[in-house]
ModelCIF file with pLDDT and N, C-alpha, C, O atoms, coordinates in Angstrom:
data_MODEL
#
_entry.id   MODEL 
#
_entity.id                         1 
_entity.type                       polymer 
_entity.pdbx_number_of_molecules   1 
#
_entity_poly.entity_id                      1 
_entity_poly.type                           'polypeptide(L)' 
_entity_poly.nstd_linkage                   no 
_entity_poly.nstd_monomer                   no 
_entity_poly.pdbx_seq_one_letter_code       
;(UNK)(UNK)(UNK)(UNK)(UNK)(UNK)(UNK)(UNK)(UNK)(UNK)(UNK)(UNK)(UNK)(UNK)(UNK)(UNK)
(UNK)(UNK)(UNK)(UNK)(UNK)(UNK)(UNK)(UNK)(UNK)(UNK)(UNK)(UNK)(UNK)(UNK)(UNK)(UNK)
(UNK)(UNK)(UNK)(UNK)(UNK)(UNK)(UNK)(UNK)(UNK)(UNK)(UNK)(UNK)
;
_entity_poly.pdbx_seq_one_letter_code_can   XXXXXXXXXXXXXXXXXXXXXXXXXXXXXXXXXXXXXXXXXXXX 
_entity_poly.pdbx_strand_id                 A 
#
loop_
_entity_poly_seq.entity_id 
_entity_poly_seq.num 
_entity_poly_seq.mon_id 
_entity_poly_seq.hetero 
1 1  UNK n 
1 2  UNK n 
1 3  UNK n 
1 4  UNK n 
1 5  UNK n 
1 6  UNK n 
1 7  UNK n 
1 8  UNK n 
1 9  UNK n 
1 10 UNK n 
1 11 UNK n 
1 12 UNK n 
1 13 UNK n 
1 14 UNK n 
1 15 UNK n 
1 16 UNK n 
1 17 UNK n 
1 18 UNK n 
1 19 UNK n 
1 20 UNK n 
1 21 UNK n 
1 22 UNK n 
1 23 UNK n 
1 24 UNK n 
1 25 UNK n 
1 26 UNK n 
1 27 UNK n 
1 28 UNK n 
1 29 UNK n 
1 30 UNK n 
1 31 UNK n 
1 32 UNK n 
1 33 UNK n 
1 34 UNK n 
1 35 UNK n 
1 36 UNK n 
1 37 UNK n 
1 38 UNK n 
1 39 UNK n 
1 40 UNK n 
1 41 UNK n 
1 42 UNK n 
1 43 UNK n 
1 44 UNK n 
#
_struct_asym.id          A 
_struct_asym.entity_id   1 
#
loop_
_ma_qa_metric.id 
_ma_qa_metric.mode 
_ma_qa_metric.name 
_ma_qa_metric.software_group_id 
_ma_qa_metric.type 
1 global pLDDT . pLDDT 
2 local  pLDDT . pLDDT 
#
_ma_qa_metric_global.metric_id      1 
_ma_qa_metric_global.metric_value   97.50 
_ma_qa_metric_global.model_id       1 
_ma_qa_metric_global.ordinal_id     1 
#
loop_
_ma_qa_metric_local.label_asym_id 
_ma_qa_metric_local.label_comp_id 
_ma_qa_metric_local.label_seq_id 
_ma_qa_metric_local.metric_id 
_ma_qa_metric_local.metric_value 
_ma_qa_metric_local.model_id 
_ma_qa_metric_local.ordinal_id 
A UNK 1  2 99.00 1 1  
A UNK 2  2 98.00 1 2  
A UNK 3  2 98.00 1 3  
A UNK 4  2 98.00 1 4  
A UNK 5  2 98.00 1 5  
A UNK 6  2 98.00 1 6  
A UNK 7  2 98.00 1 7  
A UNK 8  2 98.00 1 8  
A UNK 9  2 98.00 1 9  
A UNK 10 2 98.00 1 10 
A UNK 11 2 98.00 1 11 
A UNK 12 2 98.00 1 12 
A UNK 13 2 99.00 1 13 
A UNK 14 2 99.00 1 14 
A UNK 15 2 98.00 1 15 
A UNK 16 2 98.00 1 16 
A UNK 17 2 98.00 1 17 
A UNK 18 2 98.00 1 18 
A UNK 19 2 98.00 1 19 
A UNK 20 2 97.00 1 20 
A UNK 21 2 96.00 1 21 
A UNK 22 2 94.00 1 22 
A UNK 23 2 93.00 1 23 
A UNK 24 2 95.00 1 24 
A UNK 25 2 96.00 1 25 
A UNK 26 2 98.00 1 26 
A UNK 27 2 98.00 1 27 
A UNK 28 2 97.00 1 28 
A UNK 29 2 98.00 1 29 
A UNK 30 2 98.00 1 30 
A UNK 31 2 98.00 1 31 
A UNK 32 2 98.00 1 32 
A UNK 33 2 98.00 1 33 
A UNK 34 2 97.00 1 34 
A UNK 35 2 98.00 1 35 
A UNK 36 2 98.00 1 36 
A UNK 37 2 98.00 1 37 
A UNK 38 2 98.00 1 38 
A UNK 39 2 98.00 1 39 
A UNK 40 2 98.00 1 40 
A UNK 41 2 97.00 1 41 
A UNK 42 2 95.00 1 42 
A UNK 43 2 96.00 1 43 
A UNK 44 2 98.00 1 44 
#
loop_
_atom_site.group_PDB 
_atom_site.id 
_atom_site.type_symbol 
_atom_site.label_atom_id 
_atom_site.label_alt_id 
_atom_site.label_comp_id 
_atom_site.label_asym_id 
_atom_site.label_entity_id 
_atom_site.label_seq_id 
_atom_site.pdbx_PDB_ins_code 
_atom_site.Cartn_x 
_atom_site.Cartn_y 
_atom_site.Cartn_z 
_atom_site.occupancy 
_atom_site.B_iso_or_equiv 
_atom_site.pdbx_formal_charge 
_atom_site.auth_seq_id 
_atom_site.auth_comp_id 
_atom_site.auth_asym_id 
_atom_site.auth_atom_id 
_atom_site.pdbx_PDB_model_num 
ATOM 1   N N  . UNK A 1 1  ? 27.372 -177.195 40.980 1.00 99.00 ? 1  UNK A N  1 
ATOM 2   C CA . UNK A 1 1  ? 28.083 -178.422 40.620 1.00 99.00 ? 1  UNK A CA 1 
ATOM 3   C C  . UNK A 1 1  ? 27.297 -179.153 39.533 1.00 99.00 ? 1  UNK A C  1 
ATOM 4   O O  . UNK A 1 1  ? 26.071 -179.221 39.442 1.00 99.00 ? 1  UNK A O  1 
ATOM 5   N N  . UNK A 1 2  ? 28.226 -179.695 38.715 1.00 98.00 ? 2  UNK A N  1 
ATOM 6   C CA . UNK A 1 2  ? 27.363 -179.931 37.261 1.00 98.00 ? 2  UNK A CA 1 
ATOM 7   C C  . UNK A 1 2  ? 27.895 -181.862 38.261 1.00 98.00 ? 2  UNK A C  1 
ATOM 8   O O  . UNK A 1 2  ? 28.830 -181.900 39.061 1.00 98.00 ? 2  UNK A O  1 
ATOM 9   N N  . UNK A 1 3  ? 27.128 -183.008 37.941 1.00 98.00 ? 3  UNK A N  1 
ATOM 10  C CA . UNK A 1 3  ? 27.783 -184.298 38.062 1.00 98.00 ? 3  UNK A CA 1 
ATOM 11  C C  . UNK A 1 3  ? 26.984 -184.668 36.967 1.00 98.00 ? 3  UNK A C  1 
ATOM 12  O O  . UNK A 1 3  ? 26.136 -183.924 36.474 1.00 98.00 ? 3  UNK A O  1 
ATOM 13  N N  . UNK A 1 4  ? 27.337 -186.245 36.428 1.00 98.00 ? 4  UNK A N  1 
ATOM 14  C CA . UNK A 1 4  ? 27.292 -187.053 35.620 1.00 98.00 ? 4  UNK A CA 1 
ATOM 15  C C  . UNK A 1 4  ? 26.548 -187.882 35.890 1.00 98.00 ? 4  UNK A C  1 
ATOM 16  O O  . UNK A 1 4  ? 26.514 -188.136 37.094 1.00 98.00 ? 4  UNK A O  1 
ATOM 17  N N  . UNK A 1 5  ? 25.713 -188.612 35.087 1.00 98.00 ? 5  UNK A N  1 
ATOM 18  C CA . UNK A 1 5  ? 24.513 -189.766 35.461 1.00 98.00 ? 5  UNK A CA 1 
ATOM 19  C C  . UNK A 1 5  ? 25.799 -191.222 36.032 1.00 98.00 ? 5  UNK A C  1 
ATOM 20  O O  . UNK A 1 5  ? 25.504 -192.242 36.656 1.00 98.00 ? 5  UNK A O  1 
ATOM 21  N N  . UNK A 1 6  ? 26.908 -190.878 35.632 1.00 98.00 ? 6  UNK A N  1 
ATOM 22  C CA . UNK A 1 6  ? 28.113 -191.831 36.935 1.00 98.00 ? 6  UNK A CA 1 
ATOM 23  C C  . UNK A 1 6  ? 28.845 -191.212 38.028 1.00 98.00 ? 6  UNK A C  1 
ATOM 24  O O  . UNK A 1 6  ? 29.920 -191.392 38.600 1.00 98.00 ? 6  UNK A O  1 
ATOM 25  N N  . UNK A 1 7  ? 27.658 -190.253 38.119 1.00 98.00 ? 7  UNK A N  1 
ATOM 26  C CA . UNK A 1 7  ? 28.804 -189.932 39.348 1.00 98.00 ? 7  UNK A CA 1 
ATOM 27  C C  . UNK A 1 7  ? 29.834 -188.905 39.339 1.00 98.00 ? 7  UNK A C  1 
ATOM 28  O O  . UNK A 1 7  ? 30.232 -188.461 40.416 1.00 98.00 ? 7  UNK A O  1 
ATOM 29  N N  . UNK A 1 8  ? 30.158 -188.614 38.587 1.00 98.00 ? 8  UNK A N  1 
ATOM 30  C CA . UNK A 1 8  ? 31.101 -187.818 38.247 1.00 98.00 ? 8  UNK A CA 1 
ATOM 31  C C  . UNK A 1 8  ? 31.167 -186.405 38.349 1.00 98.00 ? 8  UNK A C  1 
ATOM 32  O O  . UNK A 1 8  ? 30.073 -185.840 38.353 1.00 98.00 ? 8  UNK A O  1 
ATOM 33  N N  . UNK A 1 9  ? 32.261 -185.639 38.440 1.00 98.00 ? 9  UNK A N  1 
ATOM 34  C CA . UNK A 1 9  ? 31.930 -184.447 38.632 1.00 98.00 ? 9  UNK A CA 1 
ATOM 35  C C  . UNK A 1 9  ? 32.575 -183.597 37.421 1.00 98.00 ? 9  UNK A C  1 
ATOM 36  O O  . UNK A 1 9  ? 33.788 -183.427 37.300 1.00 98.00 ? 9  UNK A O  1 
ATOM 37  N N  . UNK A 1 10 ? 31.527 -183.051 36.477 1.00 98.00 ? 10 UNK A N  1 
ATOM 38  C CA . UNK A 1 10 ? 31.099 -182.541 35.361 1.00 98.00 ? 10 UNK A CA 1 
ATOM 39  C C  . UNK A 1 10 ? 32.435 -181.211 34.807 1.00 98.00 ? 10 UNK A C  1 
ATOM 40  O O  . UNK A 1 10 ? 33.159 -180.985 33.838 1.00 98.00 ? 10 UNK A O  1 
ATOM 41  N N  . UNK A 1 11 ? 32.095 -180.595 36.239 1.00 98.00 ? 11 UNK A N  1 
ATOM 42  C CA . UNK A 1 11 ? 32.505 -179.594 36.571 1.00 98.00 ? 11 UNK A CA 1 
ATOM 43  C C  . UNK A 1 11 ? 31.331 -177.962 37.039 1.00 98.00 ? 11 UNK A C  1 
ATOM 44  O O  . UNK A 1 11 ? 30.195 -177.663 36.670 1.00 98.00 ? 11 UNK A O  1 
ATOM 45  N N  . UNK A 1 12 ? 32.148 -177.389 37.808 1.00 98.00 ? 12 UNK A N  1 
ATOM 46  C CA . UNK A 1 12 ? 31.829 -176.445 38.707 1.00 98.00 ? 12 UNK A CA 1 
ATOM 47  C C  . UNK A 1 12 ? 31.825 -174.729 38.132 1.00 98.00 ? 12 UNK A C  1 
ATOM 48  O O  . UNK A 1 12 ? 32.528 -174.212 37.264 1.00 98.00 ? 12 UNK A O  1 
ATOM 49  N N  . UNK A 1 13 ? 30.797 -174.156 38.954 1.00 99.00 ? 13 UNK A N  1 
ATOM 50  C CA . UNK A 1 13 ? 30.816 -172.534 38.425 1.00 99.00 ? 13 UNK A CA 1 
ATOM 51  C C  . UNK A 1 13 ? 30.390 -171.881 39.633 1.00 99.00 ? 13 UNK A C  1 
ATOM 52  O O  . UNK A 1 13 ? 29.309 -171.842 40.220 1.00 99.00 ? 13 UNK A O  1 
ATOM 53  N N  . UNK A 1 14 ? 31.407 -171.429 39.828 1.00 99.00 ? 14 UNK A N  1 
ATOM 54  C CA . UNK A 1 14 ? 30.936 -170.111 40.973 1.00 99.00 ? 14 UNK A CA 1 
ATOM 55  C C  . UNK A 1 14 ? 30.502 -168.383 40.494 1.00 99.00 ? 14 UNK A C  1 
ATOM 56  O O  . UNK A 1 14 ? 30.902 -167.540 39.691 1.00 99.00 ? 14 UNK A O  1 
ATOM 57  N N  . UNK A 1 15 ? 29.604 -168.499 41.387 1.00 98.00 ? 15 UNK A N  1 
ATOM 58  C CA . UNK A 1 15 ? 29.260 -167.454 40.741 1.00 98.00 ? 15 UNK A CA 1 
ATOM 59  C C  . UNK A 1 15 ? 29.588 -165.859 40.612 1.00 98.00 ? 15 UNK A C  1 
ATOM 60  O O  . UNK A 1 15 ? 29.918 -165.234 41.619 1.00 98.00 ? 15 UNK A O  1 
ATOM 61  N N  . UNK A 1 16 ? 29.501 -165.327 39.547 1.00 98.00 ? 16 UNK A N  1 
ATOM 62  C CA . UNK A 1 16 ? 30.143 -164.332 39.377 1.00 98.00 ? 16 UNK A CA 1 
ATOM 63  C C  . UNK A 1 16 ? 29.631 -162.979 40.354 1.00 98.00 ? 16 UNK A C  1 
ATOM 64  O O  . UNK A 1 16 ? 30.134 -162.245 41.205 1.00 98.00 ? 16 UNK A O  1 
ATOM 65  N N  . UNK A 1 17 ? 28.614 -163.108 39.824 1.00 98.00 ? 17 UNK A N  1 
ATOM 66  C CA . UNK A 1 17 ? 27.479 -161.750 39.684 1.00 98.00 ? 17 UNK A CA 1 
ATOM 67  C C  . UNK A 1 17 ? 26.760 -161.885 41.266 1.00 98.00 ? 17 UNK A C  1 
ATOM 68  O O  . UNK A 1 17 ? 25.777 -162.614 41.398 1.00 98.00 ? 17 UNK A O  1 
ATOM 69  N N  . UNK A 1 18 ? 27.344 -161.104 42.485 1.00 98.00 ? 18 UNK A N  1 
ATOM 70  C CA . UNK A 1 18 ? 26.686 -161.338 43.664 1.00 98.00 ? 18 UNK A CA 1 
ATOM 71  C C  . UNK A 1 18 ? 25.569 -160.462 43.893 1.00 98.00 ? 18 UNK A C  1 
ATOM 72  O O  . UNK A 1 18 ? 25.467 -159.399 43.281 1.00 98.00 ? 18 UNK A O  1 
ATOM 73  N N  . UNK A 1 19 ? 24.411 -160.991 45.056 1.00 98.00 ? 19 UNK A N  1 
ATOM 74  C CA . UNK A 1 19 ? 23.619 -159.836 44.977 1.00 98.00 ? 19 UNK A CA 1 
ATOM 75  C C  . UNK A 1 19 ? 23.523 -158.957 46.050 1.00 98.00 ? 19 UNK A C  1 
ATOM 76  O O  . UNK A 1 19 ? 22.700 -159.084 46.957 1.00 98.00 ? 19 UNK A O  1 
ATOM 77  N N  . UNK A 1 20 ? 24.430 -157.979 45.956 1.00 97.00 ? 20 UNK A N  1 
ATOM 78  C CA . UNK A 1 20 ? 24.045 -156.621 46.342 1.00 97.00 ? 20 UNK A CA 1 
ATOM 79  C C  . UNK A 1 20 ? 23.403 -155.605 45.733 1.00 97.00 ? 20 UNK A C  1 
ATOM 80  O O  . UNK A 1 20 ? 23.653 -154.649 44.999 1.00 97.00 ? 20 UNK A O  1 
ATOM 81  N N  . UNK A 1 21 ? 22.237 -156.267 46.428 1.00 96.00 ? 21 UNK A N  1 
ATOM 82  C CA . UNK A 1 21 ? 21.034 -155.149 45.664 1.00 96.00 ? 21 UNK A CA 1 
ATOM 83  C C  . UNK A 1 21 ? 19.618 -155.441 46.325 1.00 96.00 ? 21 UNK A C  1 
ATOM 84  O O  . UNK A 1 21 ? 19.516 -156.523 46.904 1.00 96.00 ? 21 UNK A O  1 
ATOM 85  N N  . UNK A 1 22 ? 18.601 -154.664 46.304 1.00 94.00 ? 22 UNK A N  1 
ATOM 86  C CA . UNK A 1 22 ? 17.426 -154.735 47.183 1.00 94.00 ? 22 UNK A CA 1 
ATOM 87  C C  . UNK A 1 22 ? 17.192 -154.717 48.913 1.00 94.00 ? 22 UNK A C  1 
ATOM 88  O O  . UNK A 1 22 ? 16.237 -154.958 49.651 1.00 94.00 ? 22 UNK A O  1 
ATOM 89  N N  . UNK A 1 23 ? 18.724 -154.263 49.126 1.00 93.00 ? 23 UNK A N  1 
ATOM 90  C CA . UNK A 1 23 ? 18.964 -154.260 50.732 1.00 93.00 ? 23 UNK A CA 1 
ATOM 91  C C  . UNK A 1 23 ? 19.630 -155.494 51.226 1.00 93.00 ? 23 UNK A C  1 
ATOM 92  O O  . UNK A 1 23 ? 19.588 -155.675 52.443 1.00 93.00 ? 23 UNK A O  1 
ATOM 93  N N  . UNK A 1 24 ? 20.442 -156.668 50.237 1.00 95.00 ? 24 UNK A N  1 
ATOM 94  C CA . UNK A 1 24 ? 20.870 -157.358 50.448 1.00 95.00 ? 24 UNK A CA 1 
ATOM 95  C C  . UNK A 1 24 ? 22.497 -157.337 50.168 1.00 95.00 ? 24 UNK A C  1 
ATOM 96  O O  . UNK A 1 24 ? 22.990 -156.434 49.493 1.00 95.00 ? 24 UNK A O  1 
ATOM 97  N N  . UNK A 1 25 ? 23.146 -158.200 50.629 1.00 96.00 ? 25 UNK A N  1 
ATOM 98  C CA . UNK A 1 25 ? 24.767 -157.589 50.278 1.00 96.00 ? 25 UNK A CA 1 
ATOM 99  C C  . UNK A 1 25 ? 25.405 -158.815 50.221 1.00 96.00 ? 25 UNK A C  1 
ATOM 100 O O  . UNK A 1 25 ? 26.565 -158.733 50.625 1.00 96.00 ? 25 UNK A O  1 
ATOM 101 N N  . UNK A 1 26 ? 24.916 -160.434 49.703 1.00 98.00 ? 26 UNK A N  1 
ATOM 102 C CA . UNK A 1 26 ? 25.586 -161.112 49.334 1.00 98.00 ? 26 UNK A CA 1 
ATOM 103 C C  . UNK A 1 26 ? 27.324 -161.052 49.376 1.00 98.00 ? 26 UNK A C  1 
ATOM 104 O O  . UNK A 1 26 ? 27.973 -161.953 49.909 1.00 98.00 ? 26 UNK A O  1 
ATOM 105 N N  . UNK A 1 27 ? 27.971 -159.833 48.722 1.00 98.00 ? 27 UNK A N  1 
ATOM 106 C CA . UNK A 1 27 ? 29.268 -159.940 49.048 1.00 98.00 ? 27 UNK A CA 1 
ATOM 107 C C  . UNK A 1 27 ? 29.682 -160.187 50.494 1.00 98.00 ? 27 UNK A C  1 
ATOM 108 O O  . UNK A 1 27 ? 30.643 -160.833 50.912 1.00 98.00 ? 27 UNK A O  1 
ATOM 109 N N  . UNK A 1 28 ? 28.740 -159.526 51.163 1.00 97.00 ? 28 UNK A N  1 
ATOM 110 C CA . UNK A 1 28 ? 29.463 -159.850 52.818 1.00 97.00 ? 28 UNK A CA 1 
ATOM 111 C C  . UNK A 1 28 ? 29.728 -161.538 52.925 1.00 97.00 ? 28 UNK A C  1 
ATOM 112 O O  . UNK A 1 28 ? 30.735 -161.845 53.563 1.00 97.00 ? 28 UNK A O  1 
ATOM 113 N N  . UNK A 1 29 ? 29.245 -162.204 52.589 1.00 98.00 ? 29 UNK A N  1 
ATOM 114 C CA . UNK A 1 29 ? 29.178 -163.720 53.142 1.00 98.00 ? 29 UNK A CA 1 
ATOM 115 C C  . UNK A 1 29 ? 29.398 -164.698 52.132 1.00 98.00 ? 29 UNK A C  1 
ATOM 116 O O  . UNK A 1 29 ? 29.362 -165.881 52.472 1.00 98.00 ? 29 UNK A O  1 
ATOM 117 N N  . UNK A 1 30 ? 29.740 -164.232 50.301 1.00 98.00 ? 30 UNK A N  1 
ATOM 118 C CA . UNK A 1 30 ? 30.397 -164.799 49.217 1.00 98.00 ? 30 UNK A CA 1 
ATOM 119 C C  . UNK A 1 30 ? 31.205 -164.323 48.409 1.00 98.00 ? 30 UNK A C  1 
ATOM 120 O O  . UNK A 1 30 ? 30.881 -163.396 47.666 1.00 98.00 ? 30 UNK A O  1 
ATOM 121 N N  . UNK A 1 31 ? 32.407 -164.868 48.400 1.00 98.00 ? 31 UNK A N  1 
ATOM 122 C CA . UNK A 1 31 ? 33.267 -164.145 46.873 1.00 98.00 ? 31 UNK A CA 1 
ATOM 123 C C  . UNK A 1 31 ? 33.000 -164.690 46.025 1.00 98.00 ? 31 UNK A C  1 
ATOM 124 O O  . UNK A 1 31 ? 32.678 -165.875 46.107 1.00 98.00 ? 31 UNK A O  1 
ATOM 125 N N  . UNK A 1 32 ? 33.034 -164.041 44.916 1.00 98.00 ? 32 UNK A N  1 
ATOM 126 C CA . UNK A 1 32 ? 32.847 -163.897 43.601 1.00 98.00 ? 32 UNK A CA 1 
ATOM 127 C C  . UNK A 1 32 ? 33.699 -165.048 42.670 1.00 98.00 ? 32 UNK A C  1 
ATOM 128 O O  . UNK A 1 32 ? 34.868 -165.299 42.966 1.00 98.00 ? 32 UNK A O  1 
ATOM 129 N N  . UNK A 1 33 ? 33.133 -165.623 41.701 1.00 98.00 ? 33 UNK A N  1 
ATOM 130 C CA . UNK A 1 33 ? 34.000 -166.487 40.981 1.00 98.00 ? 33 UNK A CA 1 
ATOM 131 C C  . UNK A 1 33 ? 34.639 -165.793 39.966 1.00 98.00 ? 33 UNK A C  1 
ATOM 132 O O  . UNK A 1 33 ? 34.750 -164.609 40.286 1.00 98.00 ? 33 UNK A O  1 
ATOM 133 N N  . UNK A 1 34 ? 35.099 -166.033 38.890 1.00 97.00 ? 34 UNK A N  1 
ATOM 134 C CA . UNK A 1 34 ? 36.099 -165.462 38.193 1.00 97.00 ? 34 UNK A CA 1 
ATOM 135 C C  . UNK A 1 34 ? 35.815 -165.487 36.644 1.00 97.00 ? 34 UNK A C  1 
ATOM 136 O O  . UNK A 1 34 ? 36.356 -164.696 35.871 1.00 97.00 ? 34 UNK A O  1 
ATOM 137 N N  . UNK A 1 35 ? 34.760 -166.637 36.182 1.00 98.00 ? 35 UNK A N  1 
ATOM 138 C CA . UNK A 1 35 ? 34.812 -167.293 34.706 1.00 98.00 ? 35 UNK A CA 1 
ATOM 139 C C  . UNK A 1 35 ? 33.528 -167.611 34.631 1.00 98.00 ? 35 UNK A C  1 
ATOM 140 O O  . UNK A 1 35 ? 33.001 -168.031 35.662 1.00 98.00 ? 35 UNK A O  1 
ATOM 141 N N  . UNK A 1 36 ? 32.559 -167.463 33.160 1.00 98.00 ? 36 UNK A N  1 
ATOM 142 C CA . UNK A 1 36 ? 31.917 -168.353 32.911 1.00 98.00 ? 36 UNK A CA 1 
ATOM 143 C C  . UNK A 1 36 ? 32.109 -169.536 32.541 1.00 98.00 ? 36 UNK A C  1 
ATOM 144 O O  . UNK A 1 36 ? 33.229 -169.692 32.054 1.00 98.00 ? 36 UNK A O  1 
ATOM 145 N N  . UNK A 1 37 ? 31.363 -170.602 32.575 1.00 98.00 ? 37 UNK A N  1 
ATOM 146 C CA . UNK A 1 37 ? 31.907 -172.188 32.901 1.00 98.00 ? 37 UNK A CA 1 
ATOM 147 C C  . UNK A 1 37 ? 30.215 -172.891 31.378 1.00 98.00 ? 37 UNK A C  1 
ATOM 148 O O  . UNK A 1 37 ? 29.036 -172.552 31.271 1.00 98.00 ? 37 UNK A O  1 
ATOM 149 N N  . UNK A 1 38 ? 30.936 -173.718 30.730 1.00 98.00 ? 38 UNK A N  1 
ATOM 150 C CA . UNK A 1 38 ? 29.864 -174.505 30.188 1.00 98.00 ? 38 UNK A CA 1 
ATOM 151 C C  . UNK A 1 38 ? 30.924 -175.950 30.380 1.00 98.00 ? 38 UNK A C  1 
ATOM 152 O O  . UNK A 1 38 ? 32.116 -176.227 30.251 1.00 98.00 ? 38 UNK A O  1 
ATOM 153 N N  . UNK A 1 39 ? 29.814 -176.534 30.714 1.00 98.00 ? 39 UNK A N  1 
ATOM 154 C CA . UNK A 1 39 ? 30.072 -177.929 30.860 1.00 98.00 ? 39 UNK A CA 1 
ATOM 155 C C  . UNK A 1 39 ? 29.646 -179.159 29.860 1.00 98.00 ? 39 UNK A C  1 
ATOM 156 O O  . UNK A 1 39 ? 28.918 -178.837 28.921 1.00 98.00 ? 39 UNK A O  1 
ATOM 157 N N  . UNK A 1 40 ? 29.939 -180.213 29.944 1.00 98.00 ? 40 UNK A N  1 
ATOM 158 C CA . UNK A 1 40 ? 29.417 -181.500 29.204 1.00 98.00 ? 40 UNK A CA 1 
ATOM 159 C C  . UNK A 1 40 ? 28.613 -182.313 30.175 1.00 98.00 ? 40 UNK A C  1 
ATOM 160 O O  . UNK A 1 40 ? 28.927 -182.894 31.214 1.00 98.00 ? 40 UNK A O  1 
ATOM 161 N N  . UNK A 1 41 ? 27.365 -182.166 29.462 1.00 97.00 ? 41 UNK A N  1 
ATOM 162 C CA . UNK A 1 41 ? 26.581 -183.169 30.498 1.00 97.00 ? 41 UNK A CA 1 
ATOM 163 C C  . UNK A 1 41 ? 25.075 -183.647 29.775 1.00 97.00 ? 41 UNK A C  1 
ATOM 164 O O  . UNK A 1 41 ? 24.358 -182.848 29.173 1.00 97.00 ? 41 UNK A O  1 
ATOM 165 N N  . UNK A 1 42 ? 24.859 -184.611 29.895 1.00 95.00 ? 42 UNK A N  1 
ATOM 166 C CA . UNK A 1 42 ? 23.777 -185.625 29.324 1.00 95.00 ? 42 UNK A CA 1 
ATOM 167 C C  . UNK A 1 42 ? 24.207 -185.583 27.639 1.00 95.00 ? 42 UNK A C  1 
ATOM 168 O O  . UNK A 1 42 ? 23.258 -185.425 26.871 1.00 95.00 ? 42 UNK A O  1 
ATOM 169 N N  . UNK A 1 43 ? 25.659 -185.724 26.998 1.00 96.00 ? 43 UNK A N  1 
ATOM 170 C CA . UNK A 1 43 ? 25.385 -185.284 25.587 1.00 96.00 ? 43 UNK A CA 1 
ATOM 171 C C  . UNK A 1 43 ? 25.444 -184.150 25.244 1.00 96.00 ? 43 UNK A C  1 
ATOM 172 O O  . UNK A 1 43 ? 25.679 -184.068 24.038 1.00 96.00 ? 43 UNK A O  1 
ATOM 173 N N  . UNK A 1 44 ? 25.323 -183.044 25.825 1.00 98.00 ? 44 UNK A N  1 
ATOM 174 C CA . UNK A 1 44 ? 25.017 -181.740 25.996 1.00 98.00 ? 44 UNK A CA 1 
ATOM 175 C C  . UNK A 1 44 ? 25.816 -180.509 26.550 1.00 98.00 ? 44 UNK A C  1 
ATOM 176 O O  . UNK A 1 44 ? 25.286 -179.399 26.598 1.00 98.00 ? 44 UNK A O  1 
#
C-alpha cells in the first residue's frame, strides 16, 4: 500500500512474482496480482 503524507491511499500492488522456490510455496497461501503498479507519492 503506497498512502500519502494526508492520508490517502496512493494506490496498491499486489504482488506478482510468488515464492515458490527454496522449499517454500508461497502460492499455497497467496494469489498472484496481475500488473505492475507505479504510483504518485512525495512528488514522485
Amino acid at each position: 500500500v503506497a498512502i500519502d503524507a494526508a492520508g490517502g491511499l496512493a494506490g496498491t500492488y499486489r504482488k506478482i512474482h510468488l515464492f515458490d522456490a527454496f522449499g517454500d510455496h508461497e502460492s499455497e497461501r497467496v494469489a498472484p496480482g496481475d500488473r505492475p503498479v507505479v504510483v504518485e507519492l512525495a512528488g514522485t
